[in-house]
Protein backbone atom coordinates (compact mmCIF):
# COMPACT_ATOMS: atom_id res chain seq x y z
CA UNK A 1 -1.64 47.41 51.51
CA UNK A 2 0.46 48.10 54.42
CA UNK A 3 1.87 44.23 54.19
CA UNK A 4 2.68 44.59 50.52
CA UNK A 5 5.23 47.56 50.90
CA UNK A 6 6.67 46.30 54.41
CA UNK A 7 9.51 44.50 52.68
CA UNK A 8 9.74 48.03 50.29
CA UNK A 9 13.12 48.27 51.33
CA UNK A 10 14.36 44.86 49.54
CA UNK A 11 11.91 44.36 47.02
CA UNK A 12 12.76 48.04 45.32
CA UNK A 13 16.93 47.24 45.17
CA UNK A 14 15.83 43.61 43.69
CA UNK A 15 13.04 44.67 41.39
CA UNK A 16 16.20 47.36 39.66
CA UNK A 17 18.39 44.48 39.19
CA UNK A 18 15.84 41.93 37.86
CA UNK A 19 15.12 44.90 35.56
CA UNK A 20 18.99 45.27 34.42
CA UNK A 21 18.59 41.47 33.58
CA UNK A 22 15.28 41.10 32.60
CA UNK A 23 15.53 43.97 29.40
CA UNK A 24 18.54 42.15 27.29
CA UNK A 25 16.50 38.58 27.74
CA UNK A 26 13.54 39.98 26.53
CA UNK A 27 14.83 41.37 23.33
CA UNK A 28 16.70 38.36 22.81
CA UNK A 29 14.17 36.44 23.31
CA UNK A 30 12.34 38.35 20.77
CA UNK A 31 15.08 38.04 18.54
CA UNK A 32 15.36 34.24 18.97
CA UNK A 33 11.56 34.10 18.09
CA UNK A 34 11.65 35.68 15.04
CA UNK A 35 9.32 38.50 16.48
CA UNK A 36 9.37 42.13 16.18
CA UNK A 37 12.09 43.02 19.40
CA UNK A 38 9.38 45.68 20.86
CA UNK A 39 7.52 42.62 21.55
CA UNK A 40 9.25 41.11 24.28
CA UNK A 41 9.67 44.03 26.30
CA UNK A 42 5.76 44.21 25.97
CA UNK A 43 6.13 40.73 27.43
CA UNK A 44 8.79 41.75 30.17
CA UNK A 45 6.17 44.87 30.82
CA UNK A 46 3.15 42.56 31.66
CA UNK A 47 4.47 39.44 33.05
CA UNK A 48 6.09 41.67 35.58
CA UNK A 49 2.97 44.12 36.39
CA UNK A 50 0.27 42.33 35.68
CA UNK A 51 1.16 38.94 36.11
CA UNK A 52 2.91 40.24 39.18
CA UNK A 53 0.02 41.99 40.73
CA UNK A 54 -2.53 38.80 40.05
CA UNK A 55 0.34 35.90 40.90
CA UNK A 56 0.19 34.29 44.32
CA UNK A 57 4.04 34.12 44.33
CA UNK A 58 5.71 36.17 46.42
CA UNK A 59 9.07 36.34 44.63
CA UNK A 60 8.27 34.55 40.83
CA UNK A 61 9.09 36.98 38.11
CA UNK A 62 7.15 36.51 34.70
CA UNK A 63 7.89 37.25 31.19
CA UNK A 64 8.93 36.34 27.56
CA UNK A 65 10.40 33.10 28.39
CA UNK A 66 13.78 31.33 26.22
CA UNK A 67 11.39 28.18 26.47
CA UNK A 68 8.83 29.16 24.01
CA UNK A 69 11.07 30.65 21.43
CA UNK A 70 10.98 27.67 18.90
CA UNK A 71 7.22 27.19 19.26
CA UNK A 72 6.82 30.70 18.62
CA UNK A 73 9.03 31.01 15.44
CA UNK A 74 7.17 28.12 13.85
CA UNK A 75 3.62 29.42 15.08
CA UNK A 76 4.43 32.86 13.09
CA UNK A 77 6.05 31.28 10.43
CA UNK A 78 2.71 28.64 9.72
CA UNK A 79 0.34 31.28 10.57
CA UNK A 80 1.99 33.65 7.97
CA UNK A 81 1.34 36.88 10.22
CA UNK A 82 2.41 38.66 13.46
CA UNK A 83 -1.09 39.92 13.82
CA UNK A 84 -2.26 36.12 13.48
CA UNK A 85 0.02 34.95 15.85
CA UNK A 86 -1.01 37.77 18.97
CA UNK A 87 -4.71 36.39 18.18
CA UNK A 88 -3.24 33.02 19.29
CA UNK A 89 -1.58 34.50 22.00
CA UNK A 90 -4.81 35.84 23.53
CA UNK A 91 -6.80 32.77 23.21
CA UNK A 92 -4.09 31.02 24.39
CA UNK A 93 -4.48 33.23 27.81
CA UNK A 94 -8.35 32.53 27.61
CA UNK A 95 -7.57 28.98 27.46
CA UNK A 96 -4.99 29.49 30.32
CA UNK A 97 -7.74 31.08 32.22
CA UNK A 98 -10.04 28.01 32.25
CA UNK A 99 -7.19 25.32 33.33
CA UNK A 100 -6.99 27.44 36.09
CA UNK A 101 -10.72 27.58 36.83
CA UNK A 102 -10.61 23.33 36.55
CA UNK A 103 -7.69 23.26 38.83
CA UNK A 104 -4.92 22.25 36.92
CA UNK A 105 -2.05 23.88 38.51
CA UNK A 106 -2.07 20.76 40.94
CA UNK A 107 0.18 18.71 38.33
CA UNK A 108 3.38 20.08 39.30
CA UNK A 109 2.45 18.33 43.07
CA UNK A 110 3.00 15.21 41.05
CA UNK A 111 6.82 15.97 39.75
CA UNK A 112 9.85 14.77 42.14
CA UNK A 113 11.99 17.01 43.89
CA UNK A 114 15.32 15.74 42.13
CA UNK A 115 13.49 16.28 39.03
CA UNK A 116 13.10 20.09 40.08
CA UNK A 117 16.66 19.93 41.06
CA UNK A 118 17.59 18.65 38.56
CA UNK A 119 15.56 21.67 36.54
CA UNK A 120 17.17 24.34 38.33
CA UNK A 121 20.64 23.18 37.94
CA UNK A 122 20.86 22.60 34.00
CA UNK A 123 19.41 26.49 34.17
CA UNK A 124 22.31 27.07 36.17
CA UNK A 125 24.38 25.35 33.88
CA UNK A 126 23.06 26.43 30.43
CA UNK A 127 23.22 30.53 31.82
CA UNK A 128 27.33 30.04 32.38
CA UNK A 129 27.50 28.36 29.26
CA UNK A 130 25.48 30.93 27.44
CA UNK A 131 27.21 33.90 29.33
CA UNK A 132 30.62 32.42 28.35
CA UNK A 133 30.93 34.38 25.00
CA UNK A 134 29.32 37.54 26.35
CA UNK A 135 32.10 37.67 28.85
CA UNK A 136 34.51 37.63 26.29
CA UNK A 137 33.28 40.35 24.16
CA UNK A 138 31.70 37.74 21.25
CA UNK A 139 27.54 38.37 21.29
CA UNK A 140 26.92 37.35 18.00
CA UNK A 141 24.14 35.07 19.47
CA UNK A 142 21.65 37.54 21.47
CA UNK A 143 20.88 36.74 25.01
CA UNK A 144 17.97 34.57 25.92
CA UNK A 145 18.91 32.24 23.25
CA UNK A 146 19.00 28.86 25.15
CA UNK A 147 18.43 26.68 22.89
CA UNK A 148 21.44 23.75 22.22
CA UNK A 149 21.14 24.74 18.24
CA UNK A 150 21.14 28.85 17.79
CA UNK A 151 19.99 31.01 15.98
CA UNK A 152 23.06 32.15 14.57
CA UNK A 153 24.04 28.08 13.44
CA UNK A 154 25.85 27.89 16.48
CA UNK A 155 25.65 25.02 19.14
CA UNK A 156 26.42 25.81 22.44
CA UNK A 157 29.79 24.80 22.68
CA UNK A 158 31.13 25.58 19.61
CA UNK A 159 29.32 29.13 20.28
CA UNK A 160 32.34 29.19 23.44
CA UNK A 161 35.32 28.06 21.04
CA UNK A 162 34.20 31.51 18.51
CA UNK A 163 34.22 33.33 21.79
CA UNK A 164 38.09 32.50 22.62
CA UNK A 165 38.73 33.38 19.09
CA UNK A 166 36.97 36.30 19.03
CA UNK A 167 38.41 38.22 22.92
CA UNK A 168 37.27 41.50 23.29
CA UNK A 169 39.58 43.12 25.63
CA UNK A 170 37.32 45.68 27.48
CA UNK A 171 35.00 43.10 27.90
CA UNK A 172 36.95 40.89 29.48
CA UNK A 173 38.02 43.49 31.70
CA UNK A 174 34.92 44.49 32.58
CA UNK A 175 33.65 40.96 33.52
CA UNK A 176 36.56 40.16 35.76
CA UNK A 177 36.20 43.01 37.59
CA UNK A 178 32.70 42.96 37.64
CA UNK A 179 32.79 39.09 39.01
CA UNK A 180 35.50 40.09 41.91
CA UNK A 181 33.08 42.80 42.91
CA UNK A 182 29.71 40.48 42.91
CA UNK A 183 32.04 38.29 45.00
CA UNK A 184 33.63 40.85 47.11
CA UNK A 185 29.69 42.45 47.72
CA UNK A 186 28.19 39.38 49.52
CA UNK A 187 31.94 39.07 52.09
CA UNK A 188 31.64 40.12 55.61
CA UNK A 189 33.47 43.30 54.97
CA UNK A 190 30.53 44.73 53.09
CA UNK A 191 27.43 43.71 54.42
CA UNK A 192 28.66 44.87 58.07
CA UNK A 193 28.05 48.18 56.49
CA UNK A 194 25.48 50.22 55.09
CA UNK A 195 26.73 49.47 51.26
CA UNK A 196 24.65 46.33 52.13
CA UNK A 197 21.54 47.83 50.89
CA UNK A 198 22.82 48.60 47.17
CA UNK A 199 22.98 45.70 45.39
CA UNK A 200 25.74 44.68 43.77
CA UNK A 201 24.42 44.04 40.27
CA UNK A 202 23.74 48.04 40.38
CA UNK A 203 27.21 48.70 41.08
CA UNK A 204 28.76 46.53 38.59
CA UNK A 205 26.21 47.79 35.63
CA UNK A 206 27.39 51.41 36.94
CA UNK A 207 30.04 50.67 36.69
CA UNK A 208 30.28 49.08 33.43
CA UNK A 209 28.44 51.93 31.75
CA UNK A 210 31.26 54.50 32.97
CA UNK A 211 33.90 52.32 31.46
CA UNK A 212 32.02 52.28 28.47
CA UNK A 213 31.98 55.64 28.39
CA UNK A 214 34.92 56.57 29.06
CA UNK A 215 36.45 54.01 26.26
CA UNK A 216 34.81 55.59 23.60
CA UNK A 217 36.67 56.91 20.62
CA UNK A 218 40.01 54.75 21.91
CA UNK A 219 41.28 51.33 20.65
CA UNK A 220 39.45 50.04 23.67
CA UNK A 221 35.98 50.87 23.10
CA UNK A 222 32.81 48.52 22.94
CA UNK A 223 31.17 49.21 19.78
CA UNK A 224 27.28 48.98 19.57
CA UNK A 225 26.98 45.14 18.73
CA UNK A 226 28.29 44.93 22.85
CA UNK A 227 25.70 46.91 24.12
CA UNK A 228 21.90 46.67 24.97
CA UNK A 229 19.86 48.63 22.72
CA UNK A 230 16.50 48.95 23.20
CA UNK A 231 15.33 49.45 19.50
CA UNK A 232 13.15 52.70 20.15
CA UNK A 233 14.82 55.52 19.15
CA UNK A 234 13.44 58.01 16.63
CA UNK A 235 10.00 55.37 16.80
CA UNK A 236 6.44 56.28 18.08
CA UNK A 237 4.69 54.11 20.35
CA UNK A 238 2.22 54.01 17.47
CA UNK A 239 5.13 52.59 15.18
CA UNK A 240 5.87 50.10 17.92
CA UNK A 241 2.69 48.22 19.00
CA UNK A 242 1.14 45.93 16.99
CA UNK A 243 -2.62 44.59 17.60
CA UNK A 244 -3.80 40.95 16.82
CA UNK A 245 -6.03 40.08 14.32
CA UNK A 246 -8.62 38.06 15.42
CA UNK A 247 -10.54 38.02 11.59
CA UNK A 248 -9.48 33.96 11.71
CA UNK A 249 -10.38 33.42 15.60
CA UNK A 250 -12.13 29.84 14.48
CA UNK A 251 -9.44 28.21 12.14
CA UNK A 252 -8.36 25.09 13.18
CA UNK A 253 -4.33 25.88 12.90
CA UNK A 254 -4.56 29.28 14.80
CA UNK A 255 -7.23 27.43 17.62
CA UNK A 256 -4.54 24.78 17.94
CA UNK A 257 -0.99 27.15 18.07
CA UNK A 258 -2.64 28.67 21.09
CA UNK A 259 -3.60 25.45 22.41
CA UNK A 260 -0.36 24.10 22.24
CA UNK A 261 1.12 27.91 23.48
CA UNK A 262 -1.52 27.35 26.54
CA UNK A 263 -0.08 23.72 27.46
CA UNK A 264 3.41 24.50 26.92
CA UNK A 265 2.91 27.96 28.68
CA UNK A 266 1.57 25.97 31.47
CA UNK A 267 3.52 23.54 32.19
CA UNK A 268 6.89 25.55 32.00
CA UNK A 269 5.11 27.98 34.78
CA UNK A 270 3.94 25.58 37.32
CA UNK A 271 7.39 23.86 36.96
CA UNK A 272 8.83 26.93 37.21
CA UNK A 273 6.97 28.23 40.29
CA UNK A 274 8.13 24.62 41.73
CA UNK A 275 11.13 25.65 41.43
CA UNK A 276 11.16 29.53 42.49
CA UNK A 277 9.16 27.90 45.59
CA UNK A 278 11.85 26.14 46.15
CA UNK A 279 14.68 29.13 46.36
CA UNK A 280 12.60 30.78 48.40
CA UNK A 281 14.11 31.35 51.77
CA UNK A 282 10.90 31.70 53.36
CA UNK A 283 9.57 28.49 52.18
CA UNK A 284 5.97 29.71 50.95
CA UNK A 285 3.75 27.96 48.63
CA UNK A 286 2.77 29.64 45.71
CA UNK A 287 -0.97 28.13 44.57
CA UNK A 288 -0.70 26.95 41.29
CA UNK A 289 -4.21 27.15 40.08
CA UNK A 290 -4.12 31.02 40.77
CA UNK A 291 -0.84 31.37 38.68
CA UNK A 292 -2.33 29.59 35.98
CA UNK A 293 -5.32 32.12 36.07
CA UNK A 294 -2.59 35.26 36.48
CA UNK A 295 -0.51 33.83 33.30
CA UNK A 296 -3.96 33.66 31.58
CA UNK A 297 -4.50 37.32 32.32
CA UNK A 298 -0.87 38.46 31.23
CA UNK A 299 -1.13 36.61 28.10
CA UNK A 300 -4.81 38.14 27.02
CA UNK A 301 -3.31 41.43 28.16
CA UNK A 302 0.14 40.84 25.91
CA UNK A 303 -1.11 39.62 22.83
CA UNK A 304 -3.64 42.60 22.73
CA UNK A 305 -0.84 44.97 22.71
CA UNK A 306 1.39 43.38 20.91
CA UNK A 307 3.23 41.25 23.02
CA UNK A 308 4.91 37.62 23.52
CA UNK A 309 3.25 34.78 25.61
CA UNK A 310 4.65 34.84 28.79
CA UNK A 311 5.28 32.60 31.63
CA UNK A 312 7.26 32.47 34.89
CA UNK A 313 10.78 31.95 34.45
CA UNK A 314 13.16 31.17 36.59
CA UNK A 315 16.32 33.24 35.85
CA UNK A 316 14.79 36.27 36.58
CA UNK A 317 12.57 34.32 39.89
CA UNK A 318 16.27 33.58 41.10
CA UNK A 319 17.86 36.76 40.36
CA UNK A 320 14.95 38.41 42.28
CA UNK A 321 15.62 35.66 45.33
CA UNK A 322 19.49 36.54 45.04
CA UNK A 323 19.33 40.11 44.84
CA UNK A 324 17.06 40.02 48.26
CA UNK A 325 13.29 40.65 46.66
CA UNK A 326 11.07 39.44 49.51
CA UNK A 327 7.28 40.13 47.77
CA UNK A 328 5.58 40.55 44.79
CA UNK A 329 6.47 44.15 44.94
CA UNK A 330 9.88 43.70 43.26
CA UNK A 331 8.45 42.17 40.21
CA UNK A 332 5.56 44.59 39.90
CA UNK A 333 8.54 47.30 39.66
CA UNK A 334 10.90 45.46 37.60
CA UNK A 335 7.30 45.58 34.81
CA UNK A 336 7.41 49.45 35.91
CA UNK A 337 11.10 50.45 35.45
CA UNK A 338 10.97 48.69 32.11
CA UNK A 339 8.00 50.40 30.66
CA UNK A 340 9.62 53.58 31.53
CA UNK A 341 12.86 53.28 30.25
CA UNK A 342 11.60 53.09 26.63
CA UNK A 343 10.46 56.06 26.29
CA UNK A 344 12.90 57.85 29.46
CA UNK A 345 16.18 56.50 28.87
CA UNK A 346 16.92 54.19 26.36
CA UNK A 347 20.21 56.18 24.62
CA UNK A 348 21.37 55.95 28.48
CA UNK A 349 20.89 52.19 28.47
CA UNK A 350 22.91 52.25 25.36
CA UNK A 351 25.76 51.78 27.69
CA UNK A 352 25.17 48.78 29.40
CA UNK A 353 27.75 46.21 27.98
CA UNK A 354 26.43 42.94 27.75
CA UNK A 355 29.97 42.12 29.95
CA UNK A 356 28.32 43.78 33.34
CA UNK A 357 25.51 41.46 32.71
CA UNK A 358 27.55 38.39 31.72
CA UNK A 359 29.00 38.71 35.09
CA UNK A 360 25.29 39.12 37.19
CA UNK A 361 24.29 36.08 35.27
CA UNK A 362 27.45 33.73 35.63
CA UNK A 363 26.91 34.33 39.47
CA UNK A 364 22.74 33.49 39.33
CA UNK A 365 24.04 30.22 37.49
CA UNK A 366 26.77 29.44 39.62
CA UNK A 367 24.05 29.31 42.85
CA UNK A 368 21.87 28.07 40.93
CA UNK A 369 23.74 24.67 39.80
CA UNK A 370 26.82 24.76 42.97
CA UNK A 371 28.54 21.75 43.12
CA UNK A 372 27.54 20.80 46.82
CA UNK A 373 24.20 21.05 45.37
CA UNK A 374 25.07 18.42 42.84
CA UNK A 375 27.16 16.45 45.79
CA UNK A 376 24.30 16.46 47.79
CA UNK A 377 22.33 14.90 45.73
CA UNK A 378 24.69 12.05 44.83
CA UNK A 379 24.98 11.34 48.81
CA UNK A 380 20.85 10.85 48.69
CA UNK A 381 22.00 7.69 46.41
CA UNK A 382 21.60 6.51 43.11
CA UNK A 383 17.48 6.56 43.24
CA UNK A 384 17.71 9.78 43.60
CA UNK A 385 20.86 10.75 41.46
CA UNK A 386 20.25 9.02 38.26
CA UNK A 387 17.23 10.65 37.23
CA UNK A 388 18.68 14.03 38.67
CA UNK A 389 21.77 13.69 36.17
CA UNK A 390 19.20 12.38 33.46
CA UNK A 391 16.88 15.87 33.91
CA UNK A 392 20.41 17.93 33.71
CA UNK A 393 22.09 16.66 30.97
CA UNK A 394 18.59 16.45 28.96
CA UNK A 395 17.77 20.05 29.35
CA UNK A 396 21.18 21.02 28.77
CA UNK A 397 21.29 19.23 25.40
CA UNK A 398 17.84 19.62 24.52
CA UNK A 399 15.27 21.63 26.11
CA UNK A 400 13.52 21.80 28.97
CA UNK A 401 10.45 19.59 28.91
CA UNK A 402 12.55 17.30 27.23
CA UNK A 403 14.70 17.09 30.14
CA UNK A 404 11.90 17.02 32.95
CA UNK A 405 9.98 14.41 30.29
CA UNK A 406 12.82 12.17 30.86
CA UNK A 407 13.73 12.51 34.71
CA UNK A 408 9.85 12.02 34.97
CA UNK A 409 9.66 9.10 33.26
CA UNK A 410 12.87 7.85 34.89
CA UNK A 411 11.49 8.46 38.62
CA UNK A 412 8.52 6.69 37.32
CA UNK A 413 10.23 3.90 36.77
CA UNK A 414 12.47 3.64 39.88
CA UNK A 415 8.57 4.06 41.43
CA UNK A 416 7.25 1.03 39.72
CA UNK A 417 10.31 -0.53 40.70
CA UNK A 418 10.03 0.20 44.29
CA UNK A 419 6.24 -1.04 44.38
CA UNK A 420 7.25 -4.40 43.07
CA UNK A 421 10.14 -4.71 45.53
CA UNK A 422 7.81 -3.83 48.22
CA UNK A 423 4.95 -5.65 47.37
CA UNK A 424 4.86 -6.80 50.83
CA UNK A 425 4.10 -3.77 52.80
CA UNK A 426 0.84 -2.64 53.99
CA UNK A 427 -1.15 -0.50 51.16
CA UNK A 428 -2.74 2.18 53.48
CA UNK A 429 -3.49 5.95 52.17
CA UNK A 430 -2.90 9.01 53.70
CA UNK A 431 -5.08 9.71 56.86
CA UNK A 432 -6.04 13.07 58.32
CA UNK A 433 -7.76 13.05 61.16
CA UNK A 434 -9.65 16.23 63.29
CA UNK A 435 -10.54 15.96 66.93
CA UNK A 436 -14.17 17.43 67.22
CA UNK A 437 -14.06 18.04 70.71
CA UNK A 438 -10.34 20.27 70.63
CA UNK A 439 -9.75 20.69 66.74
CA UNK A 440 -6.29 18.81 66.76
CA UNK A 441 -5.09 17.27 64.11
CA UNK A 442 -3.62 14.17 63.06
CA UNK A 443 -1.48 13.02 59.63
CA UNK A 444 -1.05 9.19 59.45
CA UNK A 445 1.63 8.20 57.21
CA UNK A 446 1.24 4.67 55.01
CA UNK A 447 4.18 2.33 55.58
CA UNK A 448 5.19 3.23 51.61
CA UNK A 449 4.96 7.11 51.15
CA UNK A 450 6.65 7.77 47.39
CA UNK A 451 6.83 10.85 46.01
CA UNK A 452 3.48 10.24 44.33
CA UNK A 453 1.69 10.88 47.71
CA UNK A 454 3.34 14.73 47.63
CA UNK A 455 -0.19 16.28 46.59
CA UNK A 456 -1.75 14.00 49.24
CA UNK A 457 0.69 15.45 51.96
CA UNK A 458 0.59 19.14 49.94
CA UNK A 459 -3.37 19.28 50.47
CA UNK A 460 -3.48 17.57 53.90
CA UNK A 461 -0.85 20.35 55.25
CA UNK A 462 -2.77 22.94 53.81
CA UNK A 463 -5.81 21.80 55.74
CA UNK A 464 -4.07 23.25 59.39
CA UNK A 465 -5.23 26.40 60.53
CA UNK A 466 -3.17 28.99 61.83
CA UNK A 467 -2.53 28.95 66.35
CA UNK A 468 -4.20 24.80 65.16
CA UNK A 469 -2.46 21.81 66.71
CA UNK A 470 -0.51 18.71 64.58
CA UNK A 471 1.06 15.61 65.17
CA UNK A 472 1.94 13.85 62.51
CA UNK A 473 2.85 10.01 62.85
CA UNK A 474 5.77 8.66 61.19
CA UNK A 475 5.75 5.43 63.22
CA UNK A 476 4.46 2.92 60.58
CA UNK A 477 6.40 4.19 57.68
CA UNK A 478 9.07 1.68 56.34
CA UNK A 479 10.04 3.85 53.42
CA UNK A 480 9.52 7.12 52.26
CA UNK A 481 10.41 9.63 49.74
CA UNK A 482 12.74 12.41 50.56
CA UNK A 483 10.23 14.63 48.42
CA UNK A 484 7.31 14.05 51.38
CA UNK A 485 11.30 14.65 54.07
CA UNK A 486 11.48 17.67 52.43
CA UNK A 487 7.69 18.81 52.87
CA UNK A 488 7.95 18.17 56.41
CA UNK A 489 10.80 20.11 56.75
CA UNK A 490 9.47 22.89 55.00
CA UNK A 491 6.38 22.76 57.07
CA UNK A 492 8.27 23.19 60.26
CA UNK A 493 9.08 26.85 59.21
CA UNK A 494 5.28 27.52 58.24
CA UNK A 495 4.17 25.80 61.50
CA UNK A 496 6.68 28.62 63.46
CA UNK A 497 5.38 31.39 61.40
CA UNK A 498 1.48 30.26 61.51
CA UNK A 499 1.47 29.55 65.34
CA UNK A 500 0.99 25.76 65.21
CA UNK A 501 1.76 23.75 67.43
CA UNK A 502 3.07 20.60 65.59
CA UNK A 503 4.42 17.58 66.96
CA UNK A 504 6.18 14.60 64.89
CA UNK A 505 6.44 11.16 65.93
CA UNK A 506 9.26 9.27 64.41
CA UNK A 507 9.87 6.22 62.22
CA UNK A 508 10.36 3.34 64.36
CA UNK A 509 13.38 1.73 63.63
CA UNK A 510 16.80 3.66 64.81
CA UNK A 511 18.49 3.20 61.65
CA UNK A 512 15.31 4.98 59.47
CA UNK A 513 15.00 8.08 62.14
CA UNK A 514 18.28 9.77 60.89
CA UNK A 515 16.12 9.89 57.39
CA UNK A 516 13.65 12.77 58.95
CA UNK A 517 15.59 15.76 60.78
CA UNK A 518 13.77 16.66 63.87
């Protein structure tokens, strides 16, 4: 207990501005779903305490994820009820539950790095474009809509042209000055002093909220349409939650909607926790088949109160990384400060323009997709930038396992490629050895490591106890992925923190050593 509120300090600050963000997405989420809008802040409730509390990640956030929202419109709409569709939901955690208990949450091993990259930065990409018209004071699409096609008939780009023709002053005010702030927050000149511990995002939403204020009754003002509203005034919680109805639990359609829920569920988490895992400064490894099993719980708990399936998503992971949240905690109160604020403050939340959070979210995109992250992957070369660029412009234009589909598929082939051109070399596997006289360990590397050897590396790694002793031998490779670079890499900063002792031998040839920093 005491090593879960150690990091109190950060995780509190970050869990209040994952919570600014998180509230807007899930009712536009809801919206974009064609579900009642109290049911995605049910989803934002649970993915964030009890997926948080279950969840081996340390700074994933979970809820009603942008993802699902054209699977769930069609599931309601075939199913003909709401009540139908939250039966689904909880059989789709059930079925969530036993991929877990079969160990599926290994398949994301199995996905390259650029791939993940590649994942991350369309996100990136797809929030500025999406925050674009919000800026400007045009939200006639509600956040969380990411789809290329919205809901209001909208594409994404066209969506920005209506924005430029529709400028709301105030709110472009309010974004530019909330931007220079964000900017000004992370300089020198501010974390040198003890403003450092508010976060910015709380400042700028403050902000916002006074201006909005203030504006009222004048030529300035942002009417309602610019503001979050939580949809609970004057309504009971009795009025609000909806139960399932599980009176069709064995028909075929409503047993296969939560199948497809569970795989589609699944796959966006683990990819997603790939992904958070990989913002994380820290560098820790979030086990997948436990998430599986904590998504299975949130979504049995959601859809028996009335909630959306949820997953882990990676905005809100990133905003949580960004804003400083260092442990679970900060998720588990993000699911806290939500579920209050219906029934505590919602007319005060009434306030928040959707400008203030434009401006949060045009900075999680910008780190998110930078373009030395793009740069750096073009100087890896074109194995490793053509299915990056593939995965980007995929999810951008389509959705997101579209996108990964294709990079997949595309690192495949450069794979199968590779094997043919390389036919030559020596086709040895992965060897860990253990000293039974002093415990040491040894990793042999094959003179061909791909990226399809990551789980391979991923379990071997795993197998190292902490003060333990490795050496891992480089010396025969001839060619290896930058995925299994990167693991190494990442390993060195466990090895420091788990006292082992680890020792690397090098690739033999000069010209292939620069590959692996020492």
């Amino acid at each position: 207990m005491h090593s879960f509120f150690k990091t109190w300090k950060r995780d509190l600050p970050a869990g209040l501005v994952v919570f600014l963000i998180a509230v807007p997405l899930c009712l536009g989420i809801a919206l974009a779903s064609d579900a009642p809008p109290f049911a995605g802040l049910i989803a934002g409730i649970v993915g964030g305490i009890v997926v948080g509390s279950i969840s081996g990640s340390s700074i994933g956030v979970s809820g009603p994820a942008a993802g699902l929202t054209a699977i769930v419109a069609s599931a309601i709409h075939d199913l003909g009820t709401f009540e139908l569709f939250l039966a689904a939901v909880v059989i789709a955690g059930v079925f969530q539950l036993i991929l877990g208990l079969l160990r599926a949450g290994t398949i994301s091993h199995y996905f390259p790095n650029v791939v993940i990259k590649g994942m991350l930065a369309a996100i990136g990409i797809i929030i500025i474009l999406k925050q674009l018209p919000h800026a400007v004071g045009y939200d006639k699409d509600p956040e969380g809509d990411e789809n290329w096609v919205q809901i209001d008939g909208e594409n994404t780009f066209s969506e920005i042209i209506n924005g430029l023709n529709h400028v709301t002053p105030s709110a472009v005010v309010i974004t530019l000055l909330s931007l220079i702030l964000l900017i000004v927050w992370e300089r020198k000149i501010i974390q040198r002093t003890f403003l450092k511990n508010i976060p910015g995002a709380l400042i700028v939403v403050v902000i916002g909220m006074l201006l909005t204020y203030l504006l009222q009754g004048s030529d300035w003002q942002l009417i309602a349409e610019h503001r979050v509203d939580l949809g609970v005034s004057g309504k009971s919680a009795a009025e609000l939650i909806t139960f399932p109805d599980f009176s069709q639990w064995n028909n075929p359609n409503l047993l296969l909607v939560a199948a497809t829920l569970a795989i589609v569920a699944s796959i966006e988490t683990l990819l997603s926790v790939d992904a958070s895992d990989k913002l994380d400064p820290e560098k820790r490894v979030t086990p997948g088949n436990r998430e599986l099993f904590a998504q299975g719980a949130g979504n049995i708990v959601s859809g028996l109160v009335g909630g959306l399936p949820v997953t882990q998503v990676v905005v809100r992971s990133s905003a949580n990384v960004n804003s400083g949240g260092a442990s679970k905690l900060s998720a588990i109160f993000h699911g806290v400060l939500i579920a209050v604020s219906i029934f505590t403050i919602a007319g005060l939340m009434n306030y928040i323009p959707y400008a203030s959070l434009a401006a949060i979210l045009l900075m999680v995109g910008y780190k998110l997709a930078k373009p030395k992250i793009i740069l750096a992957v073009f100087k890896e070369g074109w194995l490793q930038f053509i299915p990056f660029i593939l995965t980007v412009i995929a999810i951008v234009r389509f959705d997101l396992l579209t996108g990964v589909g294709l990079g997949l598929a595309c690192a495949v082939f450069i794979l199968i490629i590779q094997r043919l051109t390389l036919a030559d070399l020596e086709r040895r596997k992965l060897l860990l050895h253990e000293d039974g006289k002093t415990g040491d360990f040894l990793l042999e590397f094959p003179d061909f490591t791909p990226f399809s050897k990551k789980s391979s590396v991923i379990k071997s790694l795993k197998k190292i106890p902490e003060n333990g002793s490795l050496k891992i031998d480089l010396s025969s490779v001839q060619t290896i992925s930058t995925d299994v670079i990167e693991l190494i890499d990442e390993f060195k900063i466990t090895a420091k923190s788990k006292n082992i002792n680890l020792q690397i031998i090098p690739r033999k040839t000069s010209k292939n050593k620069k590959d692996l920093k020492n």
